[in-house]
N, C-alpha and C. Protein backbone atom coordinates (compact mmCIF):
# COMPACT_ATOMS: atom_id res chain seq x y z
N UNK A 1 124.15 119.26 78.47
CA UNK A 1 123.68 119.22 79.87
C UNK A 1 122.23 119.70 79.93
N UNK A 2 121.35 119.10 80.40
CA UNK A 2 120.18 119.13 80.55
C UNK A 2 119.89 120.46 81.28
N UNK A 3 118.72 121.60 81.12
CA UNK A 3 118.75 122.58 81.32
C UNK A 3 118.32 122.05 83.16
N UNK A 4 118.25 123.02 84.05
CA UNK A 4 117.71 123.00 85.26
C UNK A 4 116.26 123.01 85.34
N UNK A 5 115.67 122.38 86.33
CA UNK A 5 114.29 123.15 86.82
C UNK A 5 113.56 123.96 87.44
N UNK A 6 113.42 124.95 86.91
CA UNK A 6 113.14 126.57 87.29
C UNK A 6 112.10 126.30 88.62
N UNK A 7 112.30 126.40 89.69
CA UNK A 7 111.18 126.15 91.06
C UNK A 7 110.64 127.68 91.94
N UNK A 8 109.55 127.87 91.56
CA UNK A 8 109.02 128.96 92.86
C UNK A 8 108.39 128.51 93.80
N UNK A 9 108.99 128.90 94.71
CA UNK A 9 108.68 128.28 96.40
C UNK A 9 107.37 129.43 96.44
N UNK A 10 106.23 128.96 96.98
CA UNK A 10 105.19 130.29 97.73
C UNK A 10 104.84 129.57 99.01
N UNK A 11 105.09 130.33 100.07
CA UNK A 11 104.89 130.29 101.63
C UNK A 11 105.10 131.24 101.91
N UNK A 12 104.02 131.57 102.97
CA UNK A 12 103.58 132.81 103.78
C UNK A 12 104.61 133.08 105.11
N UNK A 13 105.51 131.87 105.34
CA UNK A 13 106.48 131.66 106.14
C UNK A 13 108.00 132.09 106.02
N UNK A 14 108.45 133.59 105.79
CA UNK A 14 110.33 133.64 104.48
C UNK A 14 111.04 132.47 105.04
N UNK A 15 110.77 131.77 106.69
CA UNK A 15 111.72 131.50 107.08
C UNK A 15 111.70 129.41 106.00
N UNK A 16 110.34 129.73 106.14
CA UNK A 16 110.14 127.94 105.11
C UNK A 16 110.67 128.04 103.75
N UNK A 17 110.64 129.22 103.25
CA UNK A 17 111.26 129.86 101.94
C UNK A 17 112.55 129.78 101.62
N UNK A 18 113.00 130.19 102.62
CA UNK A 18 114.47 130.17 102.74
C UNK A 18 115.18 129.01 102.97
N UNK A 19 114.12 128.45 104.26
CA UNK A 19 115.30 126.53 104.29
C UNK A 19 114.97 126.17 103.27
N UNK A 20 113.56 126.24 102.39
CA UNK A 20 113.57 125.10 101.00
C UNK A 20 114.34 125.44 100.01
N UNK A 21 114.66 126.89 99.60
CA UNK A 21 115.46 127.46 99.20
C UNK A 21 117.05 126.57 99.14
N UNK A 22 117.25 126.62 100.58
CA UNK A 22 119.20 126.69 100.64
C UNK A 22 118.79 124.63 100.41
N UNK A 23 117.67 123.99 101.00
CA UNK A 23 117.85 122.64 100.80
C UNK A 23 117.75 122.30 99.53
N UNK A 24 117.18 122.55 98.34
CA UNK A 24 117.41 122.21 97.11
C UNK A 24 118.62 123.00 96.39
N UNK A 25 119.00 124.06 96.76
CA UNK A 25 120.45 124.43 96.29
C UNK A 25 121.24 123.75 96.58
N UNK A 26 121.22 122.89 97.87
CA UNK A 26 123.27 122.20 98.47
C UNK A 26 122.53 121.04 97.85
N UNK A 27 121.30 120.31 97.99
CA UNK A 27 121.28 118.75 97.77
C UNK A 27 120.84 118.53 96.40
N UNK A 28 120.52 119.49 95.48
CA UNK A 28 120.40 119.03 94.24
C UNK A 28 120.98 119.63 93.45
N UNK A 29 121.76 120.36 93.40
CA UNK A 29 122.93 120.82 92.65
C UNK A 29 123.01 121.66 91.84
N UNK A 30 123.20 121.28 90.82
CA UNK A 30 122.65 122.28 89.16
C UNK A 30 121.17 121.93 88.81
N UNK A 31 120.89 120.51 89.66
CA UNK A 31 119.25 120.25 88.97
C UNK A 31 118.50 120.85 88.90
N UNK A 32 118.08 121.59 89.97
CA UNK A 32 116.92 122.54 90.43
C UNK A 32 117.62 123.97 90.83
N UNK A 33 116.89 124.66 90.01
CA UNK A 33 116.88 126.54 90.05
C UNK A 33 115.80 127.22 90.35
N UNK A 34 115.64 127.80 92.53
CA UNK A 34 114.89 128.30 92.74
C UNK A 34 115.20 129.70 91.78
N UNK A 35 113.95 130.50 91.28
CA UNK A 35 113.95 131.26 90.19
C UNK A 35 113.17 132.70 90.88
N UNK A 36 112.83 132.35 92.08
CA UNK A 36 112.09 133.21 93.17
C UNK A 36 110.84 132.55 94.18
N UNK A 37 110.78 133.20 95.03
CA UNK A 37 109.55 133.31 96.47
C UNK A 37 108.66 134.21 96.25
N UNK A 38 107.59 133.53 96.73
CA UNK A 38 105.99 134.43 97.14
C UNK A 38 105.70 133.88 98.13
N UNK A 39 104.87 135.03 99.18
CA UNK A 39 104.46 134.72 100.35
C UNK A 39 102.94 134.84 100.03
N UNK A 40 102.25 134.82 99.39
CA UNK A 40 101.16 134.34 99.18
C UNK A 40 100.52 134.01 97.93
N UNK A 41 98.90 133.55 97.91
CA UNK A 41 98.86 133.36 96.07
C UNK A 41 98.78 134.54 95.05
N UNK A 42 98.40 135.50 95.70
CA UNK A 42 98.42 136.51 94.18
C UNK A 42 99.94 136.84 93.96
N UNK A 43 100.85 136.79 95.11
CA UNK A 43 102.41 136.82 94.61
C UNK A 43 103.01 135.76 93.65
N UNK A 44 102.44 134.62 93.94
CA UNK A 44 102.53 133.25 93.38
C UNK A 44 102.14 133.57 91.66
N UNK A 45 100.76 133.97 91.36
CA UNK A 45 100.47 134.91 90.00
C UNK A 45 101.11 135.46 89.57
N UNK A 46 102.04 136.61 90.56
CA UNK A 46 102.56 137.48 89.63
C UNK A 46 103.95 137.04 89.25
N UNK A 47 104.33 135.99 90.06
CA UNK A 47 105.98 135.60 90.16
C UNK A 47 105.87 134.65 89.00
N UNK A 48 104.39 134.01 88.71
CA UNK A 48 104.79 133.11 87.64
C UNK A 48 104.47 133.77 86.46
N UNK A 49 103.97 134.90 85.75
CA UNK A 49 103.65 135.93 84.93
C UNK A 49 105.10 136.85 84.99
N UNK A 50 105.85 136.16 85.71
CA UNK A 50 107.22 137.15 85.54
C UNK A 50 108.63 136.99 85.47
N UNK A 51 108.43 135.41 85.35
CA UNK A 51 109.43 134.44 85.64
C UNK A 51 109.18 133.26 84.51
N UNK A 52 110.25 132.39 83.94
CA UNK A 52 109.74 131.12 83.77
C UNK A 52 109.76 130.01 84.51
N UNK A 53 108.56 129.12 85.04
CA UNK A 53 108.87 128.89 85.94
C UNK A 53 108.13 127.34 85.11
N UNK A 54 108.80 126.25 85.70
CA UNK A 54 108.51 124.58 85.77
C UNK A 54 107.95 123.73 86.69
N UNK A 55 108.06 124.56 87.71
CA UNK A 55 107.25 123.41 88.97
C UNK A 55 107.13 124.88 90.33
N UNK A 56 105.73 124.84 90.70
CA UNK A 56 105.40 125.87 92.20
C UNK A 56 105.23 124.82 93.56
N UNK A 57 105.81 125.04 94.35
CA UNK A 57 106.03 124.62 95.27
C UNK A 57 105.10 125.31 96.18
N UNK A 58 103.82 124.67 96.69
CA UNK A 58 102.61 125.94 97.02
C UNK A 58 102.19 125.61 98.56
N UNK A 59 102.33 126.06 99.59
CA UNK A 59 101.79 126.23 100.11
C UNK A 59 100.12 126.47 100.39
N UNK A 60 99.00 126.17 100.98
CA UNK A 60 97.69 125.95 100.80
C UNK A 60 97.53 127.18 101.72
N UNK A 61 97.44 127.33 102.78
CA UNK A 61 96.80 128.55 103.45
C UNK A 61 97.66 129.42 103.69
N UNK A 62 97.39 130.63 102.80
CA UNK A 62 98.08 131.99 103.24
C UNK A 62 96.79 132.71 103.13
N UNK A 63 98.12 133.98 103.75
CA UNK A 63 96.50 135.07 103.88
C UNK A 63 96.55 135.88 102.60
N UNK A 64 95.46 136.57 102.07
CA UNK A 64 95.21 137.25 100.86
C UNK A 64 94.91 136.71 99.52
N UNK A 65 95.34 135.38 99.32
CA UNK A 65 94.59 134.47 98.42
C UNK A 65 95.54 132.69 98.99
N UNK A 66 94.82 131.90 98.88
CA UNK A 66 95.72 130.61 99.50
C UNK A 66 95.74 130.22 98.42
N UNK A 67 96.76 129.03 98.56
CA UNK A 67 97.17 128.30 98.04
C UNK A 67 96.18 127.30 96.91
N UNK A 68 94.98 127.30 97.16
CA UNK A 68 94.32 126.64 96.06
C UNK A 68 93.72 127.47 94.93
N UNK A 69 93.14 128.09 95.65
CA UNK A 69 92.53 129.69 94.47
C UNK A 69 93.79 130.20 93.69
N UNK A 70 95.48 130.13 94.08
CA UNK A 70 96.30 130.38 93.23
C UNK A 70 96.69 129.21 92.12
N UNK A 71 96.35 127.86 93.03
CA UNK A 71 96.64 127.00 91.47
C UNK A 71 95.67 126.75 90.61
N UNK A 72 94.34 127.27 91.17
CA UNK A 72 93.18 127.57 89.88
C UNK A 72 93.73 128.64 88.95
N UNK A 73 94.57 129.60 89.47
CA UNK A 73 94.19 130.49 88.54
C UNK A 73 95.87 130.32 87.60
N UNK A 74 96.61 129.58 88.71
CA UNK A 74 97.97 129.82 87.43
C UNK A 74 97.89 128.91 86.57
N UNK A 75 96.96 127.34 86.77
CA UNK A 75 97.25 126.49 85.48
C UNK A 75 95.86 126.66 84.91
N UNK A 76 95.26 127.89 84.53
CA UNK A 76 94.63 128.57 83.97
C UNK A 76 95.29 129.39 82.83
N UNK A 77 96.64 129.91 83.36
CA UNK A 77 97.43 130.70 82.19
C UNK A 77 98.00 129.73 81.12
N UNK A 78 98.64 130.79 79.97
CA UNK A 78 99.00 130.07 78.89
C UNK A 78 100.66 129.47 79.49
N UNK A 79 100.45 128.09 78.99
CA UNK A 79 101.78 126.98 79.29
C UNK A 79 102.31 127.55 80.67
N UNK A 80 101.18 126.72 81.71
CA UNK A 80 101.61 127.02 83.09
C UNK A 80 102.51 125.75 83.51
N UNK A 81 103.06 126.64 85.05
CA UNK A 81 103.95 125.36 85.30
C UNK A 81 102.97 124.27 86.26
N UNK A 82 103.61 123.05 86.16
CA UNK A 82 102.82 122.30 87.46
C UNK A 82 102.96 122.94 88.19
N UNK A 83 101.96 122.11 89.65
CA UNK A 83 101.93 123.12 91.07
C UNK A 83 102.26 121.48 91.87
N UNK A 84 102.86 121.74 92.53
CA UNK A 84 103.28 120.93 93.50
C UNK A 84 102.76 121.35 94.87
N UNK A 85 101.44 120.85 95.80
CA UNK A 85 101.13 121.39 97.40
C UNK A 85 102.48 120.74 98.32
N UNK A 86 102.73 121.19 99.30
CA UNK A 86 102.87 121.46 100.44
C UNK A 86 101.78 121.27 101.49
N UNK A 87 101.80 119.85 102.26
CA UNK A 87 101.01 120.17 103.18
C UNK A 87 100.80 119.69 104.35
N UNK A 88 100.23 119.97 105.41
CA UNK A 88 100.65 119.13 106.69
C UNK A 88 99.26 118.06 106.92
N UNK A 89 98.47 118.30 105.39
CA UNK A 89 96.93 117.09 105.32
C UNK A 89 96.64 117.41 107.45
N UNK A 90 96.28 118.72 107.52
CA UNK A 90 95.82 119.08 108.41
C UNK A 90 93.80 118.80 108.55
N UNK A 91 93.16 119.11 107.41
CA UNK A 91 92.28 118.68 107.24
C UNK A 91 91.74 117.54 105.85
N UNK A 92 90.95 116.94 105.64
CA UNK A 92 90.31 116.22 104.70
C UNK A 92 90.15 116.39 103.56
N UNK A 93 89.81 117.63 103.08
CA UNK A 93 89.36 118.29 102.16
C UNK A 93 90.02 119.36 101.03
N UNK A 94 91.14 119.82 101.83
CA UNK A 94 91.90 120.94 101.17
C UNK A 94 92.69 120.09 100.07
N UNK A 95 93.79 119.12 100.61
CA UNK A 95 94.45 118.41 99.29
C UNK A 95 93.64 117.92 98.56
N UNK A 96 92.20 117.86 98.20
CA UNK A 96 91.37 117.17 97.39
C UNK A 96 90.92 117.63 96.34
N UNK A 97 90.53 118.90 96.96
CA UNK A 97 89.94 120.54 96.34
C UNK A 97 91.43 121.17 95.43
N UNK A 98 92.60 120.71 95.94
CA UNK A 98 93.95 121.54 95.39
C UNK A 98 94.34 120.68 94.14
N UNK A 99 94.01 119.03 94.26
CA UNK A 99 94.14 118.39 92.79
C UNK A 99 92.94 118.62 91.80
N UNK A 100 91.64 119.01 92.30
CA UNK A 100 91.00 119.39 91.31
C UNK A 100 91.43 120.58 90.90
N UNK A 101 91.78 121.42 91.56
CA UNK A 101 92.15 122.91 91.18
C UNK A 101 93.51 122.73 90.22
N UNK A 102 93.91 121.75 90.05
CA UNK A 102 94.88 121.34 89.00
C UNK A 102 96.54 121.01 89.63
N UNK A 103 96.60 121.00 90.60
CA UNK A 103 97.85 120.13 91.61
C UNK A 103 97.79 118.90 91.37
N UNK A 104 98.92 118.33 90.93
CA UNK A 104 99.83 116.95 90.65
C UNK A 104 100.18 116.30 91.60
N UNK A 105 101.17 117.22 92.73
CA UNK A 105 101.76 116.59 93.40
C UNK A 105 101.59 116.73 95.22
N UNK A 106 101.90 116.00 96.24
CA UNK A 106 101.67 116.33 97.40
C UNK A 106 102.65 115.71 98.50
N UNK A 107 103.32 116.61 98.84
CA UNK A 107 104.53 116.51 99.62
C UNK A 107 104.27 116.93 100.96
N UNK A 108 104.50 116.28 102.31
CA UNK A 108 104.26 116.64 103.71
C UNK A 108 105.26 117.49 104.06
N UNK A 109 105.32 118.88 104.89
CA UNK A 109 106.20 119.51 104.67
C UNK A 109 107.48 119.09 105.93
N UNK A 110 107.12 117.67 105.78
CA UNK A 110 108.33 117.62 106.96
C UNK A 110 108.93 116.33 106.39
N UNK A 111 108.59 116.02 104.92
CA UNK A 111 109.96 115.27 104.09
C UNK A 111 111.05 115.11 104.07
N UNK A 112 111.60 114.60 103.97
CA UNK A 112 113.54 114.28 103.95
C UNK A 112 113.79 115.19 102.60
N UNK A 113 114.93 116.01 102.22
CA UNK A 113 115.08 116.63 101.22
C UNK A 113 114.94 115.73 99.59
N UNK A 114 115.75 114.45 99.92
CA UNK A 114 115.28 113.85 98.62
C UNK A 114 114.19 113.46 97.94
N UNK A 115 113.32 113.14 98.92
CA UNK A 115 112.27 113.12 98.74
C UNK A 115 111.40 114.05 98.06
N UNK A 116 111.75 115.37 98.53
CA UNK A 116 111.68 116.94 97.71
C UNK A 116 111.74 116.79 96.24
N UNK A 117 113.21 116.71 96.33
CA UNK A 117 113.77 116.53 95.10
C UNK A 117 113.32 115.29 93.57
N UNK A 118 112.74 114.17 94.39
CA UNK A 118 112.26 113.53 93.38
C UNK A 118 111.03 113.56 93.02
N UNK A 119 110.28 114.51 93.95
CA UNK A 119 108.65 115.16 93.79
C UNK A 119 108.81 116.14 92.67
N UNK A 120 109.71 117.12 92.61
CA UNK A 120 110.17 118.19 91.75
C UNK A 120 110.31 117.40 90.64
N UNK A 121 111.25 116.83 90.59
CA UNK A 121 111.30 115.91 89.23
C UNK A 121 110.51 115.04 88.56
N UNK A 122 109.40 114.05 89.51
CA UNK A 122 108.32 113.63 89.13
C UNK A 122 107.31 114.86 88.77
N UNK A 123 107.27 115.89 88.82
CA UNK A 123 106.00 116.82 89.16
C UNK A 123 106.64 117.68 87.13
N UNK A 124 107.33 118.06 87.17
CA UNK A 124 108.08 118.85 86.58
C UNK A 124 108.28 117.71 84.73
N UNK A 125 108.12 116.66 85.09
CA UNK A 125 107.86 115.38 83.76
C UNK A 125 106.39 115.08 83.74
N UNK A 126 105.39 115.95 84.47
CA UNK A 126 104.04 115.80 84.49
C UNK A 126 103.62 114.41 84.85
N UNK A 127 104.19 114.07 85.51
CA UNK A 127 103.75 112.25 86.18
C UNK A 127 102.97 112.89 87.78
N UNK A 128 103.58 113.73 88.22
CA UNK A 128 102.75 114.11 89.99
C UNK A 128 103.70 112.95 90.48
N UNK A 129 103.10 113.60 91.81
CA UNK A 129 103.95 112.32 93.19
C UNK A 129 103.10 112.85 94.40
N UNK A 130 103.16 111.50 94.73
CA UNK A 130 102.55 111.23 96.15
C UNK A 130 103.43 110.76 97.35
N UNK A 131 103.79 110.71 97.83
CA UNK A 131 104.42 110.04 98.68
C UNK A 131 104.12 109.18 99.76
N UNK A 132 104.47 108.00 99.97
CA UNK A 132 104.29 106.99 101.08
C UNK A 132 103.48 107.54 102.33
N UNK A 133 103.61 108.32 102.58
CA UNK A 133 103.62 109.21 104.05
C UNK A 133 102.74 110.41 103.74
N UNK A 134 102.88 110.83 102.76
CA UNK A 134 101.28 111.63 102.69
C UNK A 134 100.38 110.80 102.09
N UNK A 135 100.39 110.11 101.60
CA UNK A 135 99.36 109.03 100.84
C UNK A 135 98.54 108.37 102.22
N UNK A 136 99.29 108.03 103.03
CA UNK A 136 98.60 107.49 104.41
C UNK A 136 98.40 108.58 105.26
N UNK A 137 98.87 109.41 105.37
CA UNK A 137 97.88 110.91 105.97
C UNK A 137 96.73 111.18 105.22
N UNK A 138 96.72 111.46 104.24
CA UNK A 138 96.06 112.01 103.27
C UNK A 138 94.79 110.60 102.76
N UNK A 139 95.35 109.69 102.96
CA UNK A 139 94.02 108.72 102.80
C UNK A 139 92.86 108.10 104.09
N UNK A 140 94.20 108.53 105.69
CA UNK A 140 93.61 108.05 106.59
C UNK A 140 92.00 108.96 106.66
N UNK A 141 92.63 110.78 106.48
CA UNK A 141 91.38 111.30 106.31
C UNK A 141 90.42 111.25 106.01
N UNK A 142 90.69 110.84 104.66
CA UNK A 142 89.19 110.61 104.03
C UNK A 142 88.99 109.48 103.81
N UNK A 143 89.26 108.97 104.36
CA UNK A 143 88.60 107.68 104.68
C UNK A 143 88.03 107.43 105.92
N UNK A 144 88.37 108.66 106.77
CA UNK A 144 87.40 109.01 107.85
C UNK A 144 86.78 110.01 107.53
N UNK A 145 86.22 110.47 106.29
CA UNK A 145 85.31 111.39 105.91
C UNK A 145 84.29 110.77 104.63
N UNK A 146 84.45 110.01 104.44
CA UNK A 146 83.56 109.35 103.23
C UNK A 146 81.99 108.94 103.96
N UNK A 147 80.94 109.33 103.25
CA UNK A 147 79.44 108.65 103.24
C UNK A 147 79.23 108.16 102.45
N UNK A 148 78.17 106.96 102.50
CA UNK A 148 77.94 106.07 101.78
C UNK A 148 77.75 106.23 100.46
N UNK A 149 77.01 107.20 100.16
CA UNK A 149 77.30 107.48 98.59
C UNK A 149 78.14 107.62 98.12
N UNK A 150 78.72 108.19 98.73
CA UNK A 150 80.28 108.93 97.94
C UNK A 150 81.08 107.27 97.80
N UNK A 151 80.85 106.41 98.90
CA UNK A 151 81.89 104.98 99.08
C UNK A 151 81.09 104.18 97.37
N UNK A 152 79.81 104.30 97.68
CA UNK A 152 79.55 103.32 96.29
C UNK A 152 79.58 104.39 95.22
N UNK A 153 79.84 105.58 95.20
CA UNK A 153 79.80 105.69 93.95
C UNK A 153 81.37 105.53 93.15
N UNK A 154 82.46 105.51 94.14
CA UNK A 154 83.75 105.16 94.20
C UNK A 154 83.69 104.04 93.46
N UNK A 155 82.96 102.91 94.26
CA UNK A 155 83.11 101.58 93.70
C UNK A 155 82.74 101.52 92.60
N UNK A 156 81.49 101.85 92.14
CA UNK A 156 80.71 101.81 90.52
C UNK A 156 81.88 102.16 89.87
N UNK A 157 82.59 103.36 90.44
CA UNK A 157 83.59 103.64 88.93
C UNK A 157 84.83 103.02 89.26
N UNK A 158 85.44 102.03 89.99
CA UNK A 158 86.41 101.17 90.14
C UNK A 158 86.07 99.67 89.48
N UNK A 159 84.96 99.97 89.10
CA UNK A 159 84.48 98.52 88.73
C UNK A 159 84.23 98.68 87.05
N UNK A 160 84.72 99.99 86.38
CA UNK A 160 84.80 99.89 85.49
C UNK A 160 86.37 99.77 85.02
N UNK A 161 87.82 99.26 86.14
CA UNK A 161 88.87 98.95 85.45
C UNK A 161 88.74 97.81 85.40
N UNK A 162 89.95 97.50 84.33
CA UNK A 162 90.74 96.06 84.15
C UNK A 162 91.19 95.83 85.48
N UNK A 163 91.42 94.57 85.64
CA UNK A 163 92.15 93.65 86.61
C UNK A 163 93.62 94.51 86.92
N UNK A 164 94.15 94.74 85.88
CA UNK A 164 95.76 94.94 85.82
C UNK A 164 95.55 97.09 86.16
N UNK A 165 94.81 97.62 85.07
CA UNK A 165 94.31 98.72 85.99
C UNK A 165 93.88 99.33 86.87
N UNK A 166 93.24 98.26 87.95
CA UNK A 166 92.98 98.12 89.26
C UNK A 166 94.21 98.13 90.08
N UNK A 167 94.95 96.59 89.85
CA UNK A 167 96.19 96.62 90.61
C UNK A 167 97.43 98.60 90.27
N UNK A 168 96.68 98.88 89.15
CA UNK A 168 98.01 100.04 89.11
C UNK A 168 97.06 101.26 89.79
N UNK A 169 96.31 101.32 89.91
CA UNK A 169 95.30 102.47 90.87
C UNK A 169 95.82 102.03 92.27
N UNK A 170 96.13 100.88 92.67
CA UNK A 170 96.13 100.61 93.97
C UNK A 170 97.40 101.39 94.34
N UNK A 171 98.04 100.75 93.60
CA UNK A 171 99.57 101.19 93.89
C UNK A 171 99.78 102.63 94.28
N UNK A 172 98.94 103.28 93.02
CA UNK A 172 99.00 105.07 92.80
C UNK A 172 98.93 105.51 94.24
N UNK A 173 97.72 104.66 95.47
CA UNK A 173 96.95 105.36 96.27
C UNK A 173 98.24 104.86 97.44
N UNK A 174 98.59 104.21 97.06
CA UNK A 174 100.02 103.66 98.01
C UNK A 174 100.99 104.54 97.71
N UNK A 175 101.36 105.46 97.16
CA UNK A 175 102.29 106.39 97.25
C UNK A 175 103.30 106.36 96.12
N UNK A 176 103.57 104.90 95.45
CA UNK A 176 104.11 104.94 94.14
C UNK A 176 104.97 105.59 93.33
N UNK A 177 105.95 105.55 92.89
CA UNK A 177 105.42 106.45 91.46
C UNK A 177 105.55 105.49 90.26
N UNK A 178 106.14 106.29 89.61
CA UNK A 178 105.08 105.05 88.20
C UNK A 178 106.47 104.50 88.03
N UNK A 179 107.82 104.90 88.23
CA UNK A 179 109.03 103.83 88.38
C UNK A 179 108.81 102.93 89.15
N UNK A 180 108.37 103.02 90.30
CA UNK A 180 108.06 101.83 91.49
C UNK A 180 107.08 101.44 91.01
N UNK A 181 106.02 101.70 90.58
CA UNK A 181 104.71 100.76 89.67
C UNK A 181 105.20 99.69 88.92
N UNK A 182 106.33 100.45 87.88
CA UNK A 182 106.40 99.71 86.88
C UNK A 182 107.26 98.32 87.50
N UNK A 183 108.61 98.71 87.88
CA UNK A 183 109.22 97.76 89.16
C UNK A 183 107.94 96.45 89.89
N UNK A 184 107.02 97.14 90.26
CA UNK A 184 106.15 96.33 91.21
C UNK A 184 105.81 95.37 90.19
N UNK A 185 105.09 95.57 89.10
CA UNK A 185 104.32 94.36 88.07
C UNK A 185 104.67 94.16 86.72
N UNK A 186 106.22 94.38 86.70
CA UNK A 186 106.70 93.74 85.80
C UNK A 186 106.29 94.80 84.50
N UNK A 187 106.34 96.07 84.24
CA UNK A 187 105.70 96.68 83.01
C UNK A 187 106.78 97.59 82.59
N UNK A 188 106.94 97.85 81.96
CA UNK A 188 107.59 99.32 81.18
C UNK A 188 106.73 100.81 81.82
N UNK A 189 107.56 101.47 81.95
CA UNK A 189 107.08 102.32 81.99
C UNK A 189 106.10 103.33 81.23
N UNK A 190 106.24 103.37 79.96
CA UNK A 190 105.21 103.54 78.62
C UNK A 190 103.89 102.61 79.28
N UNK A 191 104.31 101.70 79.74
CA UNK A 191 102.84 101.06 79.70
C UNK A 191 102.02 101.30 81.09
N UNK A 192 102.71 101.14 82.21
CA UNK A 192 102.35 101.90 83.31
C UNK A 192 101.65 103.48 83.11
N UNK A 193 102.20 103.98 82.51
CA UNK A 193 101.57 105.79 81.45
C UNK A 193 100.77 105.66 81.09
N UNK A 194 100.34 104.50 80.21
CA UNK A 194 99.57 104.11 79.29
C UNK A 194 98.12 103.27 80.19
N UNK A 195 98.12 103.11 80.87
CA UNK A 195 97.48 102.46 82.57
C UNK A 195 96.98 103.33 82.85
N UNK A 196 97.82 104.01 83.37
CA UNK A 196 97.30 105.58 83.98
C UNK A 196 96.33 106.68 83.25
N UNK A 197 96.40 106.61 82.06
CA UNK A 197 95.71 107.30 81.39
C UNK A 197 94.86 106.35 81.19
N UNK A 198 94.41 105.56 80.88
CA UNK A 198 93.11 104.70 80.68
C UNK A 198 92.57 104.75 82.20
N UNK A 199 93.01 104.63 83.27
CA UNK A 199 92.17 104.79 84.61
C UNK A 199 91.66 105.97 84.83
N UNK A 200 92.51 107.23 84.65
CA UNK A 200 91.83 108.50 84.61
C UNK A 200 90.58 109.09 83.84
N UNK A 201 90.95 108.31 82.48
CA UNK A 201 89.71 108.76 81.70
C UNK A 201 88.68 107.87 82.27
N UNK A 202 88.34 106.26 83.26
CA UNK A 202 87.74 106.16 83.54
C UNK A 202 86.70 106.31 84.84
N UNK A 203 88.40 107.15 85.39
CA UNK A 203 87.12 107.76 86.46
C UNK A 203 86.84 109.10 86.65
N UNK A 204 86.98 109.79 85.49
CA UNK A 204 87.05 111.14 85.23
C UNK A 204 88.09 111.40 85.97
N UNK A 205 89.03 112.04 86.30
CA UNK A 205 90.19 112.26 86.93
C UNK A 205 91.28 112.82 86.71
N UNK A 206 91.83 113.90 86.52
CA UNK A 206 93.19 114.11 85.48
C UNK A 206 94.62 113.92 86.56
N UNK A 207 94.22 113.39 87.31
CA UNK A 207 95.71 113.18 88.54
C UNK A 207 95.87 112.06 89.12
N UNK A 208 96.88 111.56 89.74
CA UNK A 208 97.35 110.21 90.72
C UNK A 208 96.45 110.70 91.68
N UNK A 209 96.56 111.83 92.21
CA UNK A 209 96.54 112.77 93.96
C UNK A 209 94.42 111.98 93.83
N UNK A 210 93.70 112.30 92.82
CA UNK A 210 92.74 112.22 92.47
C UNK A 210 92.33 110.68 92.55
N UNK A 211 93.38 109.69 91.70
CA UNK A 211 92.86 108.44 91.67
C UNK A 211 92.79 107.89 93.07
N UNK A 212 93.81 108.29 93.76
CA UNK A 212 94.28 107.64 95.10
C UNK A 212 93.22 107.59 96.05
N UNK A 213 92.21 108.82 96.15
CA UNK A 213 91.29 109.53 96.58
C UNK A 213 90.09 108.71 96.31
N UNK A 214 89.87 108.39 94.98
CA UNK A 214 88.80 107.21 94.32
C UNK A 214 89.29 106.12 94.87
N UNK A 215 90.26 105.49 95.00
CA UNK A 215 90.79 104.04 94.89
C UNK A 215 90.47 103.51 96.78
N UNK A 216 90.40 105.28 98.06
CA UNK A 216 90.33 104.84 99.14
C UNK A 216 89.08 105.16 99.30
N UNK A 217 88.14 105.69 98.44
CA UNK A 217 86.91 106.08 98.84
C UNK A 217 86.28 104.34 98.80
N UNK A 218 86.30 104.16 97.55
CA UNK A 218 86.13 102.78 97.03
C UNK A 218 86.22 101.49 98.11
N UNK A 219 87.53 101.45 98.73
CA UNK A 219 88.34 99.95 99.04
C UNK A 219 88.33 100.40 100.83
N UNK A 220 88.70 101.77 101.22
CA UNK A 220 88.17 102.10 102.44
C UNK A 220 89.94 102.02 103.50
């Protein structure tokens, strides 16, 4: 039996702690093992320096350190876990700043639980997830925040994929994941992976959350 996935919830909220808590205990079973809570990021530090932990479930603004300054500094430590945000893509900028800071994944915090659950599991196999519904929050923004430079310099580096690496960037920025990629154009999944990593290295990038970001700066 496949071991569980060790999850620390951090929100400044016990009461968001607690429903995400009891909702991945009844709806995912043995899969997922919350392992502990932090209500902010230096708790988030110390809970993952004290715990083993596979996937953080992070909240972005708390008080005393937020949510991005904590996933700079935990996938900074030795064999950190992914960080998965939490977010209500209230502004433009924060989920952007949180995948450079080394966040994979980005979940709206008013998801259906499964949805949860297959973010955890995408996030936790180091693939990230986006979802349908933050992908179009999260792109409407900045795509009402882009200047012209920033739009062509998008394009210059979209114009260095393949045809077929193009179509799989698109997808990424559509909410995807790389099972539904692969589904969409006929590929294996190895090769969809194998896509993905050739687009990242070409637009400097180490995330989906990142390409998606290029792919709407770009196409608009």
């Amino acid at each position: 039996m496949r071991a569980p996935i060790r999850v620390l919830i951090v929100d400044d909220d016990p009461a968001v702690c607690s429903g995400l808590a009891f909702i991945l205990k009844h709806a995912a079973r043995d899969e997922i093992e919350v392992v502990a809570t932090a209500h902010n990021g230096a708790e988030a530090i110390t809970a993952v320096q004290s715990h083993r932990v596979d996937v953080v479930l992070m909240d972005i603004q708390m008080p005393q350190m937020d949510g991005i300054t904590a996933t700079t500094n935990i996938r900074a430590l030795p064999d950190p876990p992914q960080v998965l945000i939490l977010t209500t893509v209230e502004t433009a900028d924060e989920p952007v700043r949180a995948a450079a800071a080394g966040a994979i994944g980005f979940l709206l915090k008013s998801e259906d639980p499964e949805r949860y659950i297959q973010g955890i599991r995408d996030v936790a196999a180091g693939e990230g997830t986006l979802s349908p519904r933050t992908s179009r929050q999260l792109m409407h923004y900045i795509g009402a925040d882009e200047t012209g430079a920033r739009r062509q310099a998008a394009q210059r580096a979209l114009a260095q994929l393949t045809d077929r690496e193009l179509d799989v960037a698109k997808l990424v920025a559509g909410g995807l994941s790389n099972a539904e990629i692969a589904g969409e154009l006929y590929l294996s999944a190895s090769t969809v992976k194998t896509h993905l990593s050739a687009i990242q290295d070409k637009l400097q990038v180490d995330n989906r959350v990142l390409i998606a970001v290029e792919v709407t700066r770009a196409l608009g």
